[in-house]
PDB file of N, CA and C in Angstrom:
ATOM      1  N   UNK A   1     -19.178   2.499  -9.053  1.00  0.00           N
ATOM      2  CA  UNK A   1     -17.860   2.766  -8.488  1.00  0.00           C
ATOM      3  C   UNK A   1     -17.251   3.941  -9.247  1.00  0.00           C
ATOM      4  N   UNK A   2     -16.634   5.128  -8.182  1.00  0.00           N
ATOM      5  CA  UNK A   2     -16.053   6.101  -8.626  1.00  0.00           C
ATOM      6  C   UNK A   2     -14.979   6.193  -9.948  1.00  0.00           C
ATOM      7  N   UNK A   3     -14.549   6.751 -10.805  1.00  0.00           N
ATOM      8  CA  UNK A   3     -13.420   6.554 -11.260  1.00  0.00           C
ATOM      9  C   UNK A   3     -12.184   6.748 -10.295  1.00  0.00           C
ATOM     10  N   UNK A   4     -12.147   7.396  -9.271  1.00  0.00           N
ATOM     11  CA  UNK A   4     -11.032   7.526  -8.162  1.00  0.00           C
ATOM     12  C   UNK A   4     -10.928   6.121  -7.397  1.00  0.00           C
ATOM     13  N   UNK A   5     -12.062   5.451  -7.480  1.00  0.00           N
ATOM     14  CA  UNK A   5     -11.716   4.167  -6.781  1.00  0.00           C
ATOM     15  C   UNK A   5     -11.055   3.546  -7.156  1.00  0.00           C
ATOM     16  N   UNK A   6     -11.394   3.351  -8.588  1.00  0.00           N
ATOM     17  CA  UNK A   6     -11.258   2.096  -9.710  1.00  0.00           C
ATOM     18  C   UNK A   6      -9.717   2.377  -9.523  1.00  0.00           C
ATOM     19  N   UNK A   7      -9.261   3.445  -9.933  1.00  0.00           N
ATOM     20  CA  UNK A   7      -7.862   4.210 -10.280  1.00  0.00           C
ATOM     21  C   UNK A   7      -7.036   3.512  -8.927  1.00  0.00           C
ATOM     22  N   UNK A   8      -7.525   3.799  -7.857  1.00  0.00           N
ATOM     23  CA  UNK A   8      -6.603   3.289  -6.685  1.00  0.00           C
ATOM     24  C   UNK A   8      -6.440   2.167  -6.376  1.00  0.00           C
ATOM     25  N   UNK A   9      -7.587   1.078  -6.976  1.00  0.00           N
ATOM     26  CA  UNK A   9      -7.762   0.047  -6.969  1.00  0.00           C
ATOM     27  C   UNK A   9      -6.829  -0.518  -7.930  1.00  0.00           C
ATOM     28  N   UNK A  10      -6.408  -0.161  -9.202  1.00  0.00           N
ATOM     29  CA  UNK A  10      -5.426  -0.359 -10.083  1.00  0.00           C
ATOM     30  C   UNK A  10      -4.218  -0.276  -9.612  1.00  0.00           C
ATOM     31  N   UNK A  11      -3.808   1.019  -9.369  1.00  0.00           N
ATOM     32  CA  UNK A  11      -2.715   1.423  -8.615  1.00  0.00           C
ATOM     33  C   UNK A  11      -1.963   0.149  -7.580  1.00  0.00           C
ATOM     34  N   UNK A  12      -3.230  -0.194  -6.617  1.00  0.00           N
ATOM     35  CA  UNK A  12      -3.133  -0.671  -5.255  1.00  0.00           C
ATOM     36  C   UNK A  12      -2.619  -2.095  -5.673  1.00  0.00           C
ATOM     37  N   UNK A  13      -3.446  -2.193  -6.786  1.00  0.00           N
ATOM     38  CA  UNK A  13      -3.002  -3.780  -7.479  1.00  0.00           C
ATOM     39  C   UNK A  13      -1.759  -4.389  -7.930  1.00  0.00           C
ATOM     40  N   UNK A  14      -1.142  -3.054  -9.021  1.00  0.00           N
ATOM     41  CA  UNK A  14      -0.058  -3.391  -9.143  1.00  0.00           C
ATOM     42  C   UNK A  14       0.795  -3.397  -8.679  1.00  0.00           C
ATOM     43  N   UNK A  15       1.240  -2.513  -7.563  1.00  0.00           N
ATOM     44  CA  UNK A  15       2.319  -2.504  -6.522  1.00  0.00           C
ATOM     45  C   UNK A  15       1.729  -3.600  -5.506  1.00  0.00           C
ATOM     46  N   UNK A  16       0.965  -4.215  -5.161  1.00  0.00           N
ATOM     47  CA  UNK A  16       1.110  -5.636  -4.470  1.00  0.00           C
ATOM     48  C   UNK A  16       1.689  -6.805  -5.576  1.00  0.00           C
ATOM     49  N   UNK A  17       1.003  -6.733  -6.876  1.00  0.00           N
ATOM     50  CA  UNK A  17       1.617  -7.923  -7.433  1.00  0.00           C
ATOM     51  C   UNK A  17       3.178  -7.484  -7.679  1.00  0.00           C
ATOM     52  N   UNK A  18       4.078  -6.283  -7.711  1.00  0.00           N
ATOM     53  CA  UNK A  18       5.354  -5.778  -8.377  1.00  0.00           C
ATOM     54  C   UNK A  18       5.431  -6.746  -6.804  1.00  0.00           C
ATOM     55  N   UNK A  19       5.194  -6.452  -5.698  1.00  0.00           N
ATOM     56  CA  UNK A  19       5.789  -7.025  -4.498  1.00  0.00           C
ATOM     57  C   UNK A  19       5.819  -8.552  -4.084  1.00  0.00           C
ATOM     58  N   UNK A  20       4.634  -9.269  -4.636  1.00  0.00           N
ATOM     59  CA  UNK A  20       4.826 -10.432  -4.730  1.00  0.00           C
ATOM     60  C   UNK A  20       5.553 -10.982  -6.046  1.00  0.00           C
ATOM     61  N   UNK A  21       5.769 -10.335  -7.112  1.00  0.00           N
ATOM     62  CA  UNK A  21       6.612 -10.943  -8.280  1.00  0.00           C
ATOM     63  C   UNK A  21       8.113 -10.937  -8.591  1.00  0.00           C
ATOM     64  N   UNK A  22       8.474  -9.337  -7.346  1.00  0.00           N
ATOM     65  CA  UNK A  22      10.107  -8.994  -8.092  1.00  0.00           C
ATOM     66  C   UNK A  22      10.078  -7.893  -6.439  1.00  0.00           C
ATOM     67  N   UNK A  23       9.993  -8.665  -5.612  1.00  0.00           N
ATOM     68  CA  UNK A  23      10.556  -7.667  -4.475  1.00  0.00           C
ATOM     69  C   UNK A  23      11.876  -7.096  -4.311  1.00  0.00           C
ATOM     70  N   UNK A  24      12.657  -8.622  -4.868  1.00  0.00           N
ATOM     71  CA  UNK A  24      13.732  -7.796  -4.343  1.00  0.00           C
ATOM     72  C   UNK A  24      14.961  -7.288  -5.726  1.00  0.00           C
ATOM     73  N   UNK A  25      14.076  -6.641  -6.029  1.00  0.00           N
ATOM     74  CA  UNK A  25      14.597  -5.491  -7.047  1.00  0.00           C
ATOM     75  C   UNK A  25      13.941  -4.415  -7.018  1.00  0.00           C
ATOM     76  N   UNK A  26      13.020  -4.075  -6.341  1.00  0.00           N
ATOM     77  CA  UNK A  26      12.792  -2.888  -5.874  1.00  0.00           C
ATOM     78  C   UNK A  26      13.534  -1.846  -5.248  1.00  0.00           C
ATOM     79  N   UNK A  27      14.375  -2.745  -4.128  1.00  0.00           N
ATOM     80  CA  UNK A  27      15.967  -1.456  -3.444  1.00  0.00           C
ATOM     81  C   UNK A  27      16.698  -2.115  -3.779  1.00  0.00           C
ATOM     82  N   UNK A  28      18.082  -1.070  -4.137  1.00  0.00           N
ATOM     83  CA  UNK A  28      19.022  -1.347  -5.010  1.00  0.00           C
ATOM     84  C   UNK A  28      19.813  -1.884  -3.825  1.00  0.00           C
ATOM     85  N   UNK A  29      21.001  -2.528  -4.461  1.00  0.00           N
ATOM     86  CA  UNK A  29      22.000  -2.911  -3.444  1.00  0.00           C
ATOM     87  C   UNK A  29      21.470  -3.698  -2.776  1.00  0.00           C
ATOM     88  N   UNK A  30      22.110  -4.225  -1.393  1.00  0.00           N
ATOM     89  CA  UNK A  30      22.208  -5.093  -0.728  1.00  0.00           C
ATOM     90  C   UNK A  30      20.865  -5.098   0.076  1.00  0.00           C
ATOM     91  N   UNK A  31      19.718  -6.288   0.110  1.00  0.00           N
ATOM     92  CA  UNK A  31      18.324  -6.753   0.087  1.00  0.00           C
ATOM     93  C   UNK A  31      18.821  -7.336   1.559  1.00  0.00           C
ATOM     94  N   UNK A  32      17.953  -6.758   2.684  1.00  0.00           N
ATOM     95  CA  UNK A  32      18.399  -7.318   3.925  1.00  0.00           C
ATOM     96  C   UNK A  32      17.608  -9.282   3.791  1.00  0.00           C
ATOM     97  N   UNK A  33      17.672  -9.745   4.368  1.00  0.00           N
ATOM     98  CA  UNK A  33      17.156 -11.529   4.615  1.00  0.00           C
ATOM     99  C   UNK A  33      15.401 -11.279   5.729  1.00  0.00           C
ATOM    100  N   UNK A  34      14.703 -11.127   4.933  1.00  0.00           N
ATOM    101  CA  UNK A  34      13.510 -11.352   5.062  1.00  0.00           C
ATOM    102  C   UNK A  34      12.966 -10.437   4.513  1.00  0.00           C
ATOM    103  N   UNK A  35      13.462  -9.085   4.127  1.00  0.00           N
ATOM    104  CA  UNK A  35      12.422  -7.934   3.317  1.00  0.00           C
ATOM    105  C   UNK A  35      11.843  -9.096   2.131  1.00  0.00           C
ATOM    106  N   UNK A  36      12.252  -9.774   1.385  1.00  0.00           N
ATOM    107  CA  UNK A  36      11.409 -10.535   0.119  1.00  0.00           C
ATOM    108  C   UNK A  36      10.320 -11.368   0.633  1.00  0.00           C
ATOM    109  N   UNK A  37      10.654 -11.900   1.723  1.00  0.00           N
ATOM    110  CA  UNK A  37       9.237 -12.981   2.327  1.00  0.00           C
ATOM    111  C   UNK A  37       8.212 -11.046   2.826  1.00  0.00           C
ATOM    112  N   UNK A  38       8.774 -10.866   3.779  1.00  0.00           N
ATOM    113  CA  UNK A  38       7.648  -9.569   4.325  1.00  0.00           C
ATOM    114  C   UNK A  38       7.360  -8.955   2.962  1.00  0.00           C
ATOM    115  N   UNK A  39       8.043  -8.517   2.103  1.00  0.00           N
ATOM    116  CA  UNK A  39       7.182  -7.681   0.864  1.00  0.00           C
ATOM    117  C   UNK A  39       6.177  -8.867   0.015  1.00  0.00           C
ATOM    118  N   UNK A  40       6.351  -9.894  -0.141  1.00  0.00           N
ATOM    119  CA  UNK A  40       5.571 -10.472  -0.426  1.00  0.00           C
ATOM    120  C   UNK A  40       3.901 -10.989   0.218  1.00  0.00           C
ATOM    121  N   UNK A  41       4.134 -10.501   1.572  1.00  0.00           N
ATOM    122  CA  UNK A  41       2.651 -10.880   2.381  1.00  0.00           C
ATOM    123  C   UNK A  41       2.128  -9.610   2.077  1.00  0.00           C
ATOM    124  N   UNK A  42       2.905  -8.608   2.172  1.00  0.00           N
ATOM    125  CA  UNK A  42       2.352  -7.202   1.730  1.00  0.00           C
ATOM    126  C   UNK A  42       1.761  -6.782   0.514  1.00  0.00           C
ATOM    127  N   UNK A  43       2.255  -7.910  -0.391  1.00  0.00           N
ATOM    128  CA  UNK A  43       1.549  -7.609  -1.387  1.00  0.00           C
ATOM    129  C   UNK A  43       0.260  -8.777  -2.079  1.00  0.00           C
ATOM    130  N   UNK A  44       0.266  -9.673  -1.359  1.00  0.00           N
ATOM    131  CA  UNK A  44      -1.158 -10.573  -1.036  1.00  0.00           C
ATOM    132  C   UNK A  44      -1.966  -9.508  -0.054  1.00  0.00           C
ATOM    133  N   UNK A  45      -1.636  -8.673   0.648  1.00  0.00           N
ATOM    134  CA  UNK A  45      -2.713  -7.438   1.598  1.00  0.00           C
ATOM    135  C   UNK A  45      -2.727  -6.691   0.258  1.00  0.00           C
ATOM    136  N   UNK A  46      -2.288  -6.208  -0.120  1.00  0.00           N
ATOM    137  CA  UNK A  46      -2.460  -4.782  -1.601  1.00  0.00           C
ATOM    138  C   UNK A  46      -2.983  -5.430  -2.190  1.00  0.00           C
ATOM    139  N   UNK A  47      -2.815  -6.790  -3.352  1.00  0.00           N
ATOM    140  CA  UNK A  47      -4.142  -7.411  -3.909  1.00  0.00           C
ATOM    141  C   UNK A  47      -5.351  -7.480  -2.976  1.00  0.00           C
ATOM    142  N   UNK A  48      -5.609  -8.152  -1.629  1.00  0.00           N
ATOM    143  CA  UNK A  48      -6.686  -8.169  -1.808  1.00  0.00           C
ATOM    144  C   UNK A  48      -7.688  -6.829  -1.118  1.00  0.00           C
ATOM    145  N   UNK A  49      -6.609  -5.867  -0.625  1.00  0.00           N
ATOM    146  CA  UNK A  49      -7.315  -4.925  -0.243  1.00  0.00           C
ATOM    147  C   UNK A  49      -8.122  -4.112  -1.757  1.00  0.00           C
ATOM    148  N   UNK A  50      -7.049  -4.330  -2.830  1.00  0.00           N
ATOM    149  CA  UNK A  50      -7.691  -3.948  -4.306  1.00  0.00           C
ATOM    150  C   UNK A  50      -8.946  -4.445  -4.315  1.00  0.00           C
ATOM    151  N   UNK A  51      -8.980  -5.820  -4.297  1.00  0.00           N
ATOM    152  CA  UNK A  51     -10.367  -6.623  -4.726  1.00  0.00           C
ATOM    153  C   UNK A  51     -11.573  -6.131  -4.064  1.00  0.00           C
ATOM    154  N   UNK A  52     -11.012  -6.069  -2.777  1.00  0.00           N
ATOM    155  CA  UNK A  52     -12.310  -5.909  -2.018  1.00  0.00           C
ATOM    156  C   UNK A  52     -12.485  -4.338  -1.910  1.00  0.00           C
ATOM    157  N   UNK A  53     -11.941  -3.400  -2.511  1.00  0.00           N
ATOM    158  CA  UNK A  53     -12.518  -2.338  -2.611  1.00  0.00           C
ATOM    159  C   UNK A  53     -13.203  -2.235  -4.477  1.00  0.00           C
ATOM    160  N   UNK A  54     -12.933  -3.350  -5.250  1.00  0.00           N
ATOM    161  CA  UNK A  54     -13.514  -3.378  -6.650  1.00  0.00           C
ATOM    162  C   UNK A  54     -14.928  -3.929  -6.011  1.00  0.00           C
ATOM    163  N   UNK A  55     -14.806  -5.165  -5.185  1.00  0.00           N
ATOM    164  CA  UNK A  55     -15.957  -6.016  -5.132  1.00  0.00           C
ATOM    165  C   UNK A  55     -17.204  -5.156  -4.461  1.00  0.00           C
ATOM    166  N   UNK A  56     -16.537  -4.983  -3.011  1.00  0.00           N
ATOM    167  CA  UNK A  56     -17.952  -4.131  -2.283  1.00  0.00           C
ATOM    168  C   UNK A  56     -17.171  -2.796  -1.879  1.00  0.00           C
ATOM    169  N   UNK A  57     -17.178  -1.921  -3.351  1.00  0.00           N
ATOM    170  CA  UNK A  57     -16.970  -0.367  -3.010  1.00  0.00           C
ATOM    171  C   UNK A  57     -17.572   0.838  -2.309  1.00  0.00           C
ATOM    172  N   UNK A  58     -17.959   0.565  -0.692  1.00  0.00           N
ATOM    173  CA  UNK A  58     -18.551   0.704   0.123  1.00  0.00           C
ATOM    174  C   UNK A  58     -17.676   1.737   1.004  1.00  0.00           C
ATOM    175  N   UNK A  59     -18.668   3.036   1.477  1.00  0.00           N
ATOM    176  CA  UNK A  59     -17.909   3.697   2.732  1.00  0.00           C
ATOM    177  C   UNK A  59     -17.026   3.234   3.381  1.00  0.00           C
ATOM    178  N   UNK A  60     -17.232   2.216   4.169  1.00  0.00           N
ATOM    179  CA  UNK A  60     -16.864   1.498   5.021  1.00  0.00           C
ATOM    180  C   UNK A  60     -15.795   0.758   4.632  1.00  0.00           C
ATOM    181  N   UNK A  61     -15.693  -0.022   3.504  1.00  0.00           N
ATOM    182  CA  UNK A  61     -14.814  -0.675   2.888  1.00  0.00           C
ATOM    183  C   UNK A  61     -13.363   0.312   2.730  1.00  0.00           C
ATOM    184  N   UNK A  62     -13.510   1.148   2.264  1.00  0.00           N
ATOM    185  CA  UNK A  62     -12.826   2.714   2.005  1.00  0.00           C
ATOM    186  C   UNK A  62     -12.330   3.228   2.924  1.00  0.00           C
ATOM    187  N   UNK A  63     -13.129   3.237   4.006  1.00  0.00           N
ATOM    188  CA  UNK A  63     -11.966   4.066   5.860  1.00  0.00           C
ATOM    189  C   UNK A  63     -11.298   2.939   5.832  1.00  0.00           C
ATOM    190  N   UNK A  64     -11.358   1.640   5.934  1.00  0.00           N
ATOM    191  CA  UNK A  64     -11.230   0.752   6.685  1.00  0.00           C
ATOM    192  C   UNK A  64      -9.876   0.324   5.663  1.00  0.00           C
ATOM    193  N   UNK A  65      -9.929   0.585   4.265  1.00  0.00           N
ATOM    194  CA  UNK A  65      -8.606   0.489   3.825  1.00  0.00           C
ATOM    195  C   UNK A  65      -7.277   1.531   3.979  1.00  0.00           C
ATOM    196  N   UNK A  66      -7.911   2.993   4.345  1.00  0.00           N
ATOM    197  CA  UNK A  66      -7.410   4.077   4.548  1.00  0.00           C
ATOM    198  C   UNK A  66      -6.358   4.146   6.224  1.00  0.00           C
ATOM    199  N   UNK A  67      -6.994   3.508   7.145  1.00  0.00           N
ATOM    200  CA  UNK A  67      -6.681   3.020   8.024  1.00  0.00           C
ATOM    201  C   UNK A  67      -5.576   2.028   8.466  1.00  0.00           C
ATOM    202  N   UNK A  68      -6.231   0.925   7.480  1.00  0.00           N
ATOM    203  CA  UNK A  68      -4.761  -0.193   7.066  1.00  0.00           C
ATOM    204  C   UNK A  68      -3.819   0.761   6.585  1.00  0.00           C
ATOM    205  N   UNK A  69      -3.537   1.570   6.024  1.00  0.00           N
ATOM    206  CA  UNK A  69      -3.250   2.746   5.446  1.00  0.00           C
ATOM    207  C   UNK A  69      -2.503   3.062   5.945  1.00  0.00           C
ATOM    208  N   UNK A  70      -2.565   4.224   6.579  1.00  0.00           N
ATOM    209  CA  UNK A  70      -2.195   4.908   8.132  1.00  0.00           C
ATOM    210  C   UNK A  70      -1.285   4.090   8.742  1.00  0.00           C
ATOM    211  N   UNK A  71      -1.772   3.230   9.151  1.00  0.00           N
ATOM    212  CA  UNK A  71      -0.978   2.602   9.977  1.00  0.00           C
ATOM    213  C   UNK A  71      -0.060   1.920   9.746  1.00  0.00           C
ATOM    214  N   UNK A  72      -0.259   1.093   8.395  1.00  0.00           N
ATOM    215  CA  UNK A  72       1.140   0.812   7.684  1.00  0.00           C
ATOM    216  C   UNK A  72       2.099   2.078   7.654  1.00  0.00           C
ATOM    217  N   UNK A  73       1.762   2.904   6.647  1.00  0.00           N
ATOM    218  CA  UNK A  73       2.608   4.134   6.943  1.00  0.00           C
ATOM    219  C   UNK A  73       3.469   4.492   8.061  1.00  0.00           C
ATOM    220  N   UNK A  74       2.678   4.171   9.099  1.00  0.00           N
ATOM    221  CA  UNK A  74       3.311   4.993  10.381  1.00  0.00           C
ATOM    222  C   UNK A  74       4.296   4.149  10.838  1.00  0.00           C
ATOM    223  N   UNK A  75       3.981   2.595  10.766  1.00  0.00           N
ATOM    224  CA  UNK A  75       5.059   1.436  11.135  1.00  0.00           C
ATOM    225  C   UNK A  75       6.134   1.418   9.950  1.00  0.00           C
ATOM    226  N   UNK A  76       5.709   2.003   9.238  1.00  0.00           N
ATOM    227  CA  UNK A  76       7.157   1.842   8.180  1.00  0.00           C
ATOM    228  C   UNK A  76       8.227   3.446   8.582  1.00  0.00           C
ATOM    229  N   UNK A  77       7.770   3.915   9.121  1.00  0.00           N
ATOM    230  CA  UNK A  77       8.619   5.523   9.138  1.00  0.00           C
ATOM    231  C   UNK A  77       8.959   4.841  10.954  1.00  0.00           C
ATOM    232  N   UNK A  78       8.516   4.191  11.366  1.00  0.00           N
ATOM    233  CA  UNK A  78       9.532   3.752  13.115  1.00  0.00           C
ATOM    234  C   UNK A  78      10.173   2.529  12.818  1.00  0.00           C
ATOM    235  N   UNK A  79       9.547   2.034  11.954  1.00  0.00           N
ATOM    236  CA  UNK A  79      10.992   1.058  11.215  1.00  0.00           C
ATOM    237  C   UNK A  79      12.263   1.815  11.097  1.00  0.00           C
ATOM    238  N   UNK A  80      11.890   2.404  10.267  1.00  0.00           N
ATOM    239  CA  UNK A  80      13.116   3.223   9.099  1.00  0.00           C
ATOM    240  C   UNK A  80      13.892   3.740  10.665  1.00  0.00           C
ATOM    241  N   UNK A  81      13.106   4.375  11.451  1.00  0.00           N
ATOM    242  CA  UNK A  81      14.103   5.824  12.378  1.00  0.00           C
ATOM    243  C   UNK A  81      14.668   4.126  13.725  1.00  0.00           C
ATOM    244  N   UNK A  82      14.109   3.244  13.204  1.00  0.00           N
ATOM    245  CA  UNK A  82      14.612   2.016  14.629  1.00  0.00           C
ATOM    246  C   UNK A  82      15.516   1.190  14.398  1.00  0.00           C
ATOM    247  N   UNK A  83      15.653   0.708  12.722  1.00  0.00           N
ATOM    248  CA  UNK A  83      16.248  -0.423  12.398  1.00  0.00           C
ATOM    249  C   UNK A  83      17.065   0.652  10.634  1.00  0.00           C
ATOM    250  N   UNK A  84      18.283   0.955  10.804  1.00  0.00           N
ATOM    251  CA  UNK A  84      18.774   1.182   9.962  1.00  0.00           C
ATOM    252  C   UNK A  84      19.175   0.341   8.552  1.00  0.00           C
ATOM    253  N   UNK A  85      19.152  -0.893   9.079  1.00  0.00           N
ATOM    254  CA  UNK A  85      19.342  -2.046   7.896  1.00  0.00           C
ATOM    255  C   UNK A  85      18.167  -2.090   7.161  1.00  0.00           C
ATOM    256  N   UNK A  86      16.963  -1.837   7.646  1.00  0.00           N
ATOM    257  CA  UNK A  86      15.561  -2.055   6.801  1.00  0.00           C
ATOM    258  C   UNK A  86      15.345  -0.452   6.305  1.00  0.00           C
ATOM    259  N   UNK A  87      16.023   0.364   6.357  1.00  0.00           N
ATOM    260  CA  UNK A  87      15.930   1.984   6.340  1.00  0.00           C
ATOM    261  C   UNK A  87      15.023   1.945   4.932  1.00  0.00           C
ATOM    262  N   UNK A  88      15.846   1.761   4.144  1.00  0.00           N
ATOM    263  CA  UNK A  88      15.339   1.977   3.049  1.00  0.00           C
ATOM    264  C   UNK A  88      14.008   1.274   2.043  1.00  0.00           C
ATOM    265  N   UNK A  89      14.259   0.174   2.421  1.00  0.00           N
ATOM    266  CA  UNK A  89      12.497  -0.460   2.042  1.00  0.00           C
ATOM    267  C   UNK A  89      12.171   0.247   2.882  1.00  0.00           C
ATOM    268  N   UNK A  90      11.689   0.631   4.269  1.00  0.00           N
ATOM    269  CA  UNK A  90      11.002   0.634   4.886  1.00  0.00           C
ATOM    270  C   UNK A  90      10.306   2.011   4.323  1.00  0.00           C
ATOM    271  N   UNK A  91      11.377   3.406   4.301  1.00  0.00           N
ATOM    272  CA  UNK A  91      11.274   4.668   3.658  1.00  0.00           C
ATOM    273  C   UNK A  91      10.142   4.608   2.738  1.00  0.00           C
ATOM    274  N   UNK A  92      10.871   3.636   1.224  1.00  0.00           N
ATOM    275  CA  UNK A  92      10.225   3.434   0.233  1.00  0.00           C
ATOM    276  C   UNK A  92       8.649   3.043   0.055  1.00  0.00           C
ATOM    277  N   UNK A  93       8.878   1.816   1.199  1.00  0.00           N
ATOM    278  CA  UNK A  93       7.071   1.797   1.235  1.00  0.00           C
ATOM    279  C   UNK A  93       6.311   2.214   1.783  1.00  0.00           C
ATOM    280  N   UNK A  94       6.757   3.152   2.924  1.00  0.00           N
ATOM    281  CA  UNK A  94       6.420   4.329   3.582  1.00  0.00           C
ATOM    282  C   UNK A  94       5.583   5.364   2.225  1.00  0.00           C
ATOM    283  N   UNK A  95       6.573   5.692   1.258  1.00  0.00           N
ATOM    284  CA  UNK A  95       6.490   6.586   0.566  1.00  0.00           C
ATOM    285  C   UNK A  95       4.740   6.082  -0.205  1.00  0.00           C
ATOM    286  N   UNK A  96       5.132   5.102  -0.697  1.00  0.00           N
ATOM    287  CA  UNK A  96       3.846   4.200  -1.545  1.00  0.00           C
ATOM    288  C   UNK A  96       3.072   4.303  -0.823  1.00  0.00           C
ATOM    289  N   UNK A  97       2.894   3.706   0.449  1.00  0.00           N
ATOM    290  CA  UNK A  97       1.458   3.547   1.540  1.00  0.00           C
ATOM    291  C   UNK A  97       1.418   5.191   1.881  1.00  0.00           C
ATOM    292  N   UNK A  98       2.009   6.001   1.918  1.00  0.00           N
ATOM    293  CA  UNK A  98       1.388   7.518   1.872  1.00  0.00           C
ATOM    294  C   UNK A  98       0.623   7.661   0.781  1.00  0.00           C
ATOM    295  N   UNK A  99       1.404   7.726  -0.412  1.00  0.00           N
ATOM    296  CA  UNK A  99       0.212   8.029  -1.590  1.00  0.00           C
ATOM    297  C   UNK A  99      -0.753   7.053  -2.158  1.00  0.00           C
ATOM    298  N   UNK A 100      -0.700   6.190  -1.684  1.00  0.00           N
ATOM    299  CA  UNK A 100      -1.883   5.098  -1.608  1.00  0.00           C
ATOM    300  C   UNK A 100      -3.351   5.734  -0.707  1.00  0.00           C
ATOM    301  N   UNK A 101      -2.763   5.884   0.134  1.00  0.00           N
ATOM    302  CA  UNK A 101      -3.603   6.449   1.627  1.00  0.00           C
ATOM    303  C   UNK A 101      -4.398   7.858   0.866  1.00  0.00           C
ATOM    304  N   UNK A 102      -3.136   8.688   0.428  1.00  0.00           N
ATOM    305  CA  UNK A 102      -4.223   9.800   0.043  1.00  0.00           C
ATOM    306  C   UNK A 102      -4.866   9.718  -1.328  1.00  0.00           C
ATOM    307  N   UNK A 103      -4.554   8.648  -2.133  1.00  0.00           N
ATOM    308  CA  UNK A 103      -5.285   8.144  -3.388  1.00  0.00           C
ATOM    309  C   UNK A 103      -6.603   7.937  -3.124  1.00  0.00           C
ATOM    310  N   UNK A 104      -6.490   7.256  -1.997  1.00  0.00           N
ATOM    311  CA  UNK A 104      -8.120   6.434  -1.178  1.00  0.00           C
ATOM    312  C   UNK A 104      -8.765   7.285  -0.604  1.00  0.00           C
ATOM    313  N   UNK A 105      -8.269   8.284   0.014  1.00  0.00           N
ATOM    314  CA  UNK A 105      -9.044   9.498   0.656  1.00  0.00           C
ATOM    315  C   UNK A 105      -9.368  10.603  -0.488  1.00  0.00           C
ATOM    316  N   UNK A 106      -8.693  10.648  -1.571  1.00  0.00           N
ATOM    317  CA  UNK A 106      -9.059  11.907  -2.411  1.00  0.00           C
ATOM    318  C   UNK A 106     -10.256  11.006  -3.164  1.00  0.00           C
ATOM    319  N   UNK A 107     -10.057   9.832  -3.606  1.00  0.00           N
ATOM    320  CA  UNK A 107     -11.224   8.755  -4.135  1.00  0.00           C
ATOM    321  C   UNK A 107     -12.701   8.855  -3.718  1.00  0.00           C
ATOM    322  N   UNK A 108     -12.309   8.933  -2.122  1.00  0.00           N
ATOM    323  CA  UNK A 108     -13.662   9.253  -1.299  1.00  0.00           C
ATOM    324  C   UNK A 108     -14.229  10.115  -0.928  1.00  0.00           C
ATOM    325  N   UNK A 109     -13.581  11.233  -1.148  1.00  0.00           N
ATOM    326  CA  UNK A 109     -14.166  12.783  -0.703  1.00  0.00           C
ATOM    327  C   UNK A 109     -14.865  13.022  -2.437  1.00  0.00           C
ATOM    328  N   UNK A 110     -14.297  12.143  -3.452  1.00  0.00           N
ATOM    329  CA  UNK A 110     -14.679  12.862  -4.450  1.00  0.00           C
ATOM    330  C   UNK A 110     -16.120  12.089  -5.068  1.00  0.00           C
ATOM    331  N   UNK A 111     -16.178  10.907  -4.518  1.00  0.00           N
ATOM    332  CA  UNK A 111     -17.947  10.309  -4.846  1.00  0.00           C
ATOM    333  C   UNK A 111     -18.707  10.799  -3.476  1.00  0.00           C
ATOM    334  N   UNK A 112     -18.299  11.207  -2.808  1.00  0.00           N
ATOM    335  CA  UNK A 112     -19.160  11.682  -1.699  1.00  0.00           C
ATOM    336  C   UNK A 112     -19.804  13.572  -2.606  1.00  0.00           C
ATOM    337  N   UNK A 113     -18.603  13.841  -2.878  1.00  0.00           N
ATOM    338  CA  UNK A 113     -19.103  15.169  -3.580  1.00  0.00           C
ATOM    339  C   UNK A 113     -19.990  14.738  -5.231  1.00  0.00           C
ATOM    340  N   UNK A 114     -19.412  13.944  -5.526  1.00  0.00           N
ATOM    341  CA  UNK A 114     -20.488  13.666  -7.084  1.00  0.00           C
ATOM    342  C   UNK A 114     -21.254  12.941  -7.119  1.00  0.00           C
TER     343      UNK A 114
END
């Protein structure tokens, strides 16, 4: 396993457990009534998407988290522009699942090259 994996795999880890341990101190001020249950399933997906890219660090394993990826991303930025009360988690983990996404893609372009 790459060192870019391992690294994202770390990364990926701790911001699921920060989300299952202390969600709602992540956005300041007023915590809408369900962002703490939803950041918490989100971050049982970020652990185990970690694991299973430690366990079987595989091509495949790798799009397929990049993807979850993506698409989180993209549902958190039509959150944000749909539902103004969730604006800001939504922004925020927008922001994370972007550089998560390209953590995992720079990870993989770079054991494909070494």
């Amino acid at each position: 396993m790459s060192r870019g994996v391992r690294a994202t795999a770390v990364l990926r880890a701790g911001w699921g457990l920060t989300l299952l341990l202390v969600p709602g101190r992540l956005a300041p001020g007023v915590v809408p009534a369900g962002v703490v249950p939803a950041a918490r399933v989100l971050g049982v997906r970020h652990v185990v998407q970690a694991a299973a890219s430690v366990v079987a660090p595989t091509g495949t394993v790798a799009v397929l988290g990049i993807v979850v990826d993506a698409v989180h991303t993209g549902s958190c930025l039509v959150l944000a522009a749909a539902a103004p009360r969730w604006r800001r988690a939504a922004l925020l983990d927008a922001v994370i699942e972007g550089g998560l996404t390209a953590a995992a893609w720079g990870a993989i372009r770079a054991a494909r090259r070494g």
